[in-house]
Protein backbone atom coordinates (compact mmCIF):
# COMPACT_ATOMS: atom_id res chain seq x y z
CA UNK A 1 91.78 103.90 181.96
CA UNK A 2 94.57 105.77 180.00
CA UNK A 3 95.12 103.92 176.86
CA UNK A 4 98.24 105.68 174.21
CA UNK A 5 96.99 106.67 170.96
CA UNK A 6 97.39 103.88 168.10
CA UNK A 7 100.68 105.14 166.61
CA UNK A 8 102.53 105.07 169.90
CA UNK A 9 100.83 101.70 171.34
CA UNK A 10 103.92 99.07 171.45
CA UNK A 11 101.50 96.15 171.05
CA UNK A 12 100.44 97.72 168.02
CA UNK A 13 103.76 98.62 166.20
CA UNK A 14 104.76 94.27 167.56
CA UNK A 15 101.82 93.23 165.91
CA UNK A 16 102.43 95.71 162.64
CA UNK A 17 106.33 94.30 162.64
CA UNK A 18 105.09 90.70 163.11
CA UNK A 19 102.50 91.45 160.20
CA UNK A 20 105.46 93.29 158.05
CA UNK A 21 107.84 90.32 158.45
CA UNK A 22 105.64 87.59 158.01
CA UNK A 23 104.57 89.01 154.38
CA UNK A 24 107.78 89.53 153.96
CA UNK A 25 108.87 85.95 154.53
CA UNK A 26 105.91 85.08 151.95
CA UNK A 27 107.29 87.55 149.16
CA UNK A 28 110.85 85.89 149.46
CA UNK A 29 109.30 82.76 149.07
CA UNK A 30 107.56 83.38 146.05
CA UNK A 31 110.90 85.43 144.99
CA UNK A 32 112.83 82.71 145.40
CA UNK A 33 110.16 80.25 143.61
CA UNK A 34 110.40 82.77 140.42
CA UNK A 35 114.01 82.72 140.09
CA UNK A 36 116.42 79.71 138.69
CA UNK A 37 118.44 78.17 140.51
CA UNK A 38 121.62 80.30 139.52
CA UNK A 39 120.33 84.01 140.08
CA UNK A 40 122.28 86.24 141.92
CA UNK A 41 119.40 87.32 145.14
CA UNK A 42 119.80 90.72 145.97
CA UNK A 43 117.65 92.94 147.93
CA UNK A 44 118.12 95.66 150.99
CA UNK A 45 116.72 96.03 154.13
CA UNK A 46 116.79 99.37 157.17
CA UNK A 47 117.73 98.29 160.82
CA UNK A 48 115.94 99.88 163.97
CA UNK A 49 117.73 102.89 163.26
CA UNK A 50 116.97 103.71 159.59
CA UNK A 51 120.34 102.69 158.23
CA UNK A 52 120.04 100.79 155.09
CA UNK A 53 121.73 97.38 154.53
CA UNK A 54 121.94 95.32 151.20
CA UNK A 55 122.37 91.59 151.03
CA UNK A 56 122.67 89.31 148.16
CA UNK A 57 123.14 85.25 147.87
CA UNK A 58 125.07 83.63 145.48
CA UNK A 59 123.48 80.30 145.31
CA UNK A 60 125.88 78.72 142.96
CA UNK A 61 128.37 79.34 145.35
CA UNK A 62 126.64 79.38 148.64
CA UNK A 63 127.83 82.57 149.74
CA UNK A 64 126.28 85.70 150.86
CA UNK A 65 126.79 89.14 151.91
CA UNK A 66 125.25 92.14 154.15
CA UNK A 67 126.92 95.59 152.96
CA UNK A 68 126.45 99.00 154.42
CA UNK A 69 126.67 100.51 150.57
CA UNK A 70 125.57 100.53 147.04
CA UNK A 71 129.67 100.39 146.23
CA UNK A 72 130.51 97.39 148.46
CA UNK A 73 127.60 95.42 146.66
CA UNK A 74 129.25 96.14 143.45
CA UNK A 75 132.36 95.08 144.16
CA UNK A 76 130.71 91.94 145.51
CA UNK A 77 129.03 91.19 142.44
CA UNK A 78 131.85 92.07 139.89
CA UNK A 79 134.26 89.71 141.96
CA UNK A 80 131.06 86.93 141.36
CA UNK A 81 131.63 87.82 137.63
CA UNK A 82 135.13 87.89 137.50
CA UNK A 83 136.13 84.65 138.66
C-alpha cells in the first residue's frame, strides 16, 4: 500500500489545523479572561493563502473589525479614541 509521506498526508495537516485551532480557541479564552472588560482586543491572523488579516473588538462598543493592513487598524483605533 502507497501511503504519502507525513508532511503531504491531508488527514494529517486536518488533524494539525483542528489541533492549531482548538488551542487557539483556549488561548483567546484565557486572553479574554486576563483582560477588563473595556480593552481594546486586537490580534492578526493569515488565510489559506498567507495573506495576513488583523481584527480587533471594541467591547465597549460592540464593534469589530477585520483589516488587510497595519494602517487601516490604526485608523480604526484612533477613530475609537477620538470620539
Amino acid at each position: 500500500m502507497f501511503r504519502l509521506p507525513i508532511e503531504l498526508n491531508p488527514v494529517t495537516k486536518k488533524k494539525g489545523k483542528s489541533l492549531f485551532l482548538a488551542m487557539n480557541k483556549i488561548w483567546q479564552f484565557f486572553l479574554t479572561a486576563a483582560a477588563g472588560e473595556d480593552e481594546l482586543r486586537i490580534w492578526q491572523t493569515s488565510d489559506n493563502n498567507g495573506n495576513a488579516w488583523w481584527h480587533g473588538c471594541d467591547r465597549v462598543t460592540g464593534r469589530s473589525i477585520c483589516a488587510a493592513t497595519d494602517d487601516e487598524m490604526r485608523a480604526w483605533i484612533d477613530r475609537r479614541y477620538c470620539q
